[in-house]
Protein backbone atom coordinates (compact mmCIF):
# COMPACT_ATOMS: atom_id res chain seq x y z
CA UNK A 1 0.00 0.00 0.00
CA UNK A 2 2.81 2.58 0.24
CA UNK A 3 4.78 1.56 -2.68
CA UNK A 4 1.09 2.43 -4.33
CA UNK A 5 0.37 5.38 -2.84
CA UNK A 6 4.11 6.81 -3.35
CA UNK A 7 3.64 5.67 -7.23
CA UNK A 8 0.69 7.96 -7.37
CA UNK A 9 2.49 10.69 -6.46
CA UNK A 10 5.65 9.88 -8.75
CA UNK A 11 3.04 9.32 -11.54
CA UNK A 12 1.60 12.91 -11.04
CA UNK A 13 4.16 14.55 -10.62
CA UNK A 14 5.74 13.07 -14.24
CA UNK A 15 2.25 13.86 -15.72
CA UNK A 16 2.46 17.20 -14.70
CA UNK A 17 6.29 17.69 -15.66
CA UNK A 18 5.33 16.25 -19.60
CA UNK A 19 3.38 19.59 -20.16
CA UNK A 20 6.37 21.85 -19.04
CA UNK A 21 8.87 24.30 -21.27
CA UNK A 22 12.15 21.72 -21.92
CA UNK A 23 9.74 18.41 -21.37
CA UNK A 24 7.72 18.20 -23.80
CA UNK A 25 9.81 16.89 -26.41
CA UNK A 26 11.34 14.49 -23.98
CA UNK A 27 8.33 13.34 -22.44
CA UNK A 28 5.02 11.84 -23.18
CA UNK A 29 2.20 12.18 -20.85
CA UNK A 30 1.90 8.39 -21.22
CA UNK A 31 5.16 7.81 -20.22
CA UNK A 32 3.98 8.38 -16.19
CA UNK A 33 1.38 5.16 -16.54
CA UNK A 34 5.10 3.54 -16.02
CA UNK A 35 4.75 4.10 -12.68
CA UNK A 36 2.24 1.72 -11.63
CA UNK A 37 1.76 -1.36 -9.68
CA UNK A 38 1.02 -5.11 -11.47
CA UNK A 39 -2.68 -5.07 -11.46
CA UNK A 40 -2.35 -8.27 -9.30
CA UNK A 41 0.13 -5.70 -6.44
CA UNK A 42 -2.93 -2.65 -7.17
CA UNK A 43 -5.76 -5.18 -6.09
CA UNK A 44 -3.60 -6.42 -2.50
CA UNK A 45 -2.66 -2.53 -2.31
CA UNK A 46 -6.22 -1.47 -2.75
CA UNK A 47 -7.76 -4.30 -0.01
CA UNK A 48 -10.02 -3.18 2.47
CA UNK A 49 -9.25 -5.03 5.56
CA UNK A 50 -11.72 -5.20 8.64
CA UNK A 51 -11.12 -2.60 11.28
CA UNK A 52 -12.40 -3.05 15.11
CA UNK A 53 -15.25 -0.75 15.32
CA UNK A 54 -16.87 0.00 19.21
CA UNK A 55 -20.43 -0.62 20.01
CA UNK A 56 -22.65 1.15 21.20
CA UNK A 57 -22.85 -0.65 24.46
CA UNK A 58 -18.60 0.03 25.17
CA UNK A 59 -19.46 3.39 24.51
CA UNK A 60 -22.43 3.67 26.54
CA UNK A 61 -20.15 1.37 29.71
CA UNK A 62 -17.00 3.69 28.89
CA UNK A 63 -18.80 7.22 29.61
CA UNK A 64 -20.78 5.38 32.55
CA UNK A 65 -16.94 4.40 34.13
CA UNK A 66 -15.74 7.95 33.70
CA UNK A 67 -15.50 10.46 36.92
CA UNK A 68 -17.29 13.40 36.99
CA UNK A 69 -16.01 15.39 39.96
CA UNK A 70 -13.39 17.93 38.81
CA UNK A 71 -14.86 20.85 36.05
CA UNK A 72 -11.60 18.98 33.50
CA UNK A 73 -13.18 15.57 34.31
CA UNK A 74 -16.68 16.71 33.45
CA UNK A 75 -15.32 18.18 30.66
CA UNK A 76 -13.62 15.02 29.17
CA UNK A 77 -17.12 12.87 30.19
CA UNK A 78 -19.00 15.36 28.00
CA UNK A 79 -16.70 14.87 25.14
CA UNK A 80 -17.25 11.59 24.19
CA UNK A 81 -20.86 11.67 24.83
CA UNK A 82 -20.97 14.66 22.27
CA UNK A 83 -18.73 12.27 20.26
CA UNK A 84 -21.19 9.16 19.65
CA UNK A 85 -24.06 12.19 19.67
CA UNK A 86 -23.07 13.71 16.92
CA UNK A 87 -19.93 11.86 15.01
CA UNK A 88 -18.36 15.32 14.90
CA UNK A 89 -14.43 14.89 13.93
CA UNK A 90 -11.85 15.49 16.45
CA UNK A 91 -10.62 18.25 14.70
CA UNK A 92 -14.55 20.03 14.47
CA UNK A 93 -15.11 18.88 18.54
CA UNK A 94 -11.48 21.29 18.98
CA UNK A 95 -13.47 24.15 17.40
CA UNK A 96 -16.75 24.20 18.82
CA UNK A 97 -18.68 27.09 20.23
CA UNK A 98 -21.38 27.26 22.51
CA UNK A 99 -23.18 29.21 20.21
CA UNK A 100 -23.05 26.36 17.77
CA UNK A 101 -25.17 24.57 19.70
CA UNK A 102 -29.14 24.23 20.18
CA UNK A 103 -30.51 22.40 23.13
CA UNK A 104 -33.96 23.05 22.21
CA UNK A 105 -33.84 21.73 18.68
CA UNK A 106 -31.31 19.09 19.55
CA UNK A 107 -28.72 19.40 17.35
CA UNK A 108 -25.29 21.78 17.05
CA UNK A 109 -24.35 23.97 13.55
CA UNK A 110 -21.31 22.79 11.98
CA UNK A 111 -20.37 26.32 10.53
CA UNK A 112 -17.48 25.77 7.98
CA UNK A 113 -16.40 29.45 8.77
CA UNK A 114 -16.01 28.59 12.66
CA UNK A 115 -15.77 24.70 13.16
CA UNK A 116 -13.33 22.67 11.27
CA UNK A 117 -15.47 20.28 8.88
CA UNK A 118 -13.59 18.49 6.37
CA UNK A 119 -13.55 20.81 3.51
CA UNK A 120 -15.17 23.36 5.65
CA UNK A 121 -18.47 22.09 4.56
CA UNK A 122 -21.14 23.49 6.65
CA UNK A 123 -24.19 21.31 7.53
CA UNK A 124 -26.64 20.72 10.97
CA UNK A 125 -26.55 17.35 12.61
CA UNK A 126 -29.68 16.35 14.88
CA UNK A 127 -28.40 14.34 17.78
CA UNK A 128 -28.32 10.81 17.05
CA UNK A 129 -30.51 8.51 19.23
CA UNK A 130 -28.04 6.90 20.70
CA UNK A 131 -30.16 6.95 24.24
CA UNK A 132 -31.53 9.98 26.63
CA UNK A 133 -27.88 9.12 29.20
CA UNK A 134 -25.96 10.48 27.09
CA UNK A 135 -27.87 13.56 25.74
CA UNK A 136 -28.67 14.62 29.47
CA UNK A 137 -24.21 14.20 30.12
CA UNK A 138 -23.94 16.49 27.00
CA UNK A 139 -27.01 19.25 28.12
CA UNK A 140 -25.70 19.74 31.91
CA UNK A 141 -22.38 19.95 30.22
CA UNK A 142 -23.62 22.90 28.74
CA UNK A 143 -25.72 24.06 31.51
CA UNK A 144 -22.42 24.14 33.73
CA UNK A 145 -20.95 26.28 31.40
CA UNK A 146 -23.15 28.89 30.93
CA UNK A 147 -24.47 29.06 34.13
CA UNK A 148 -21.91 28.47 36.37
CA UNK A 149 -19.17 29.40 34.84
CA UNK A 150 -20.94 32.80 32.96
CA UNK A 151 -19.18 32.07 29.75
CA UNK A 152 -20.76 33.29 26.42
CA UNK A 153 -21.66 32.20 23.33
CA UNK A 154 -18.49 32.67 21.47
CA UNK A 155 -15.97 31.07 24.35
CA UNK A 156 -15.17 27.54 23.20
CA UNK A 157 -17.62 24.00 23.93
CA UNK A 158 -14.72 22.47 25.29
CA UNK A 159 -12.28 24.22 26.40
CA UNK A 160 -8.27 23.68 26.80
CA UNK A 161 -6.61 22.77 30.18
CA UNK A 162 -5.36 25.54 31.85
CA UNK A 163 -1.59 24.56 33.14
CA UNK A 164 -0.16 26.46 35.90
CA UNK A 165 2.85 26.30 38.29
CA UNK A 166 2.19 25.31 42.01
CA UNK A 167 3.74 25.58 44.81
CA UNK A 168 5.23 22.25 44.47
CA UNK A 169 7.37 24.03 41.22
CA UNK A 170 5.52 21.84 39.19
CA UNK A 171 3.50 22.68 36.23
CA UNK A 172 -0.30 20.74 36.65
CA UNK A 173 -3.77 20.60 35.13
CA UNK A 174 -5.89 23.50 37.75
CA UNK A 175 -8.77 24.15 35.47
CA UNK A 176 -10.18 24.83 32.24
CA UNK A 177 -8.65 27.60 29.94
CA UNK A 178 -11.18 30.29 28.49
CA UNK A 179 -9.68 28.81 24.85
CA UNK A 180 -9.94 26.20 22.51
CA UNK A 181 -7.48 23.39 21.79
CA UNK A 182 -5.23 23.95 19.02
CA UNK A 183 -5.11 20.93 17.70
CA UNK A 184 -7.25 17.65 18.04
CA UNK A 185 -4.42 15.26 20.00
CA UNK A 186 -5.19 16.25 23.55
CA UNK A 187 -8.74 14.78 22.55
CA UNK A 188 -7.46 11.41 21.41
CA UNK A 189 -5.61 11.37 24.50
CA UNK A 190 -8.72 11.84 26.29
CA UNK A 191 -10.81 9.05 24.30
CA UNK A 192 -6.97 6.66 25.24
CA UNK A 193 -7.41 7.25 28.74
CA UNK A 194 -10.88 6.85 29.05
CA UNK A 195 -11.26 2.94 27.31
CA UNK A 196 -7.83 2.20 29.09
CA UNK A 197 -9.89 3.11 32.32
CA UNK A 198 -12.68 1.27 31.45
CA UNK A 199 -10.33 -1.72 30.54
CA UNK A 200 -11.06 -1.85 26.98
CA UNK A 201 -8.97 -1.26 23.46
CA UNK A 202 -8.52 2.10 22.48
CA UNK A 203 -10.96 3.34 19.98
CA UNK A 204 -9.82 6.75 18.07
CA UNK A 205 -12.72 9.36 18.10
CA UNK A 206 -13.58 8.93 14.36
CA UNK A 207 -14.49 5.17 14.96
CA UNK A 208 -17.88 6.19 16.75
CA UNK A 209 -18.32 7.84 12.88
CA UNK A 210 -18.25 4.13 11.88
CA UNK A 211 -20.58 2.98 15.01
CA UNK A 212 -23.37 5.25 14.29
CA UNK A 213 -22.87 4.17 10.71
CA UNK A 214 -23.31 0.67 11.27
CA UNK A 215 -26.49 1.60 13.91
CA UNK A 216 -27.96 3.80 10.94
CA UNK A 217 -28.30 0.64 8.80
CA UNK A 218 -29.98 -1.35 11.87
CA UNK A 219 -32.24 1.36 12.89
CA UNK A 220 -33.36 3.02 8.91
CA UNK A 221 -36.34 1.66 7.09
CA UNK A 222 -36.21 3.70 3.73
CA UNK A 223 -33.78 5.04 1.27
CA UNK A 224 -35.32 8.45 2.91
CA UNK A 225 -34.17 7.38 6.47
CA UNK A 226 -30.72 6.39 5.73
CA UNK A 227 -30.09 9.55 3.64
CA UNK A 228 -31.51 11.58 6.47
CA UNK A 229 -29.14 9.64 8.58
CA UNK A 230 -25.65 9.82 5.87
CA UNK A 231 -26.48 13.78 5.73
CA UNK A 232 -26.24 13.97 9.47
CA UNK A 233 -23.00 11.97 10.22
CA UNK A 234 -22.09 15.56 7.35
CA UNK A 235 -21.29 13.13 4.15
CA UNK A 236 -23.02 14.08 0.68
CA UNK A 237 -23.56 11.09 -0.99
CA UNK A 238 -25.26 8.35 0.56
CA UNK A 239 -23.18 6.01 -1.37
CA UNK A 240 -19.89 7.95 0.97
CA UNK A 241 -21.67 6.13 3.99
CA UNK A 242 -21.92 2.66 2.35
CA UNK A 243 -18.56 2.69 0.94
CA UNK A 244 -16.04 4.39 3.86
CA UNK A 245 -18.01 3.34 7.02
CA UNK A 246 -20.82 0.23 6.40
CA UNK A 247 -18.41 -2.84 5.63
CA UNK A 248 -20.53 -5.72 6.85
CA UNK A 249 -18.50 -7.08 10.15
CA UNK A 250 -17.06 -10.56 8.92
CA UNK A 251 -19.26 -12.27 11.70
CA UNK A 252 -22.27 -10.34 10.55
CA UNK A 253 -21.64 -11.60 6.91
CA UNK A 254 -21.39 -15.04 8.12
């Protein structure tokens, strides 16, 4: 797979080099179809192989195990229930507002100009019925932060971890920092931390993606439903769904 995927890039860039001033006459554009694989290496290259996907019951058992005492612990509990809520990315969940969100209507706006969609595609996604627990984790989540902690619509959904010096000389986790993450790695390192807790194998944030996916085609009756349901995970095409994220389960297939 990464002799293919380095060929690809070889073969473009020769492609692209056959139309220059001092190439032409030296190269054909066909002459870049050299660099590709045996169809026989492009099919084992191209395989899809089965990847461990969580259910919705280690999900449900993980969030249940987590602590809730501490404003960073409540924090990191309301993460992944937002997570398997909405099948936001890791790198939208780091760029969440509060003012994205809408309790009453149950969902939260994935504004391409704000949040970080893929492709900065902007779209609403409902919350997924994944069960009342972990919308109520998710709403006093909310609740704590604009009523207890006064903070407005344009301070972050969840916030960074403010790290200060104490009087040990040490630099530790006191609180929560009026700012969003910059990236989307102290999130996976939240989602480690919580299966290792819970005693299970790590699942990365964008697997729940795949668990609501394969829940969609258990729960939808119609072509309408499971539309309605591909549009909300944020993907265009139904057919995006099918292909990247509803692979059978080998056991299932049996």
């Amino acid at each position: 797979a990464t002799t293919h995927a380095t060929l690809a890039h070889v073969r473009s860039f020769f492609h692209w080099l056959a139309g220059q001033p001092g190439y032409k006459s030296r190269l054909q554009y066909s002459d870049a179809d050299y660099f590709k694989l045996s169809d026989k290496d492009a099919r084992v290259a191209n395989a899809r192989y089965e990847r461990r996907v969580p259910t919705l019951e280690q999900i449900r058992h993980v969030v249940g195990m987590m602590p809730a005492t501490t404003a960073i612990e409540r924090r990191d509990r309301a993460l992944l229930a937002f997570a398997i809520l909405t099948g936001a990315r890791d790198s939208a969940i780091a760029s969440f507002k509060l003012k994205h969100v809408d309790l009453a209507s149950g969902n939260v706006f994935q504004d391409g100009r704000d949040v970080k969609t893929k492709f900065s595609k902007t779209f609403t996604t409902w919350f997924f019925p994944v069960g009342d627990d972990m919308q109520t984790i998710f709403e006093e989540w909310v609740a704590y932060l604009r009523t207890e902690q006064l903070w407005g619509e344009n301070d972050p959904l969840f916030p960074a971890t403010r790290v200060e010096r104490t009087d040990s000389e040490r630099f530790e986790a006191v609180g929560l920092e009026r700012a969003h993450w910059s990236n989307a790695t102290p999130i996976r390192s939240v989602f480690r931390k919580a299966f290792e807790a819970a005693g299970l194998p790590y699942f990365n944030p964008h697997s729940f993606r795949k668990t609501l996916a394969l829940l969609g085609e258990r729960l939808c009756r119609s072509p309408e439903d499971f539309k309605a349901w591909s549009q909300n995970i944020g993907h265009e095409q139904v057919l995006t769904t099918f292909n990247a994220y509803g692979q059978v389960a080998t056991s299932r297939q049996a």
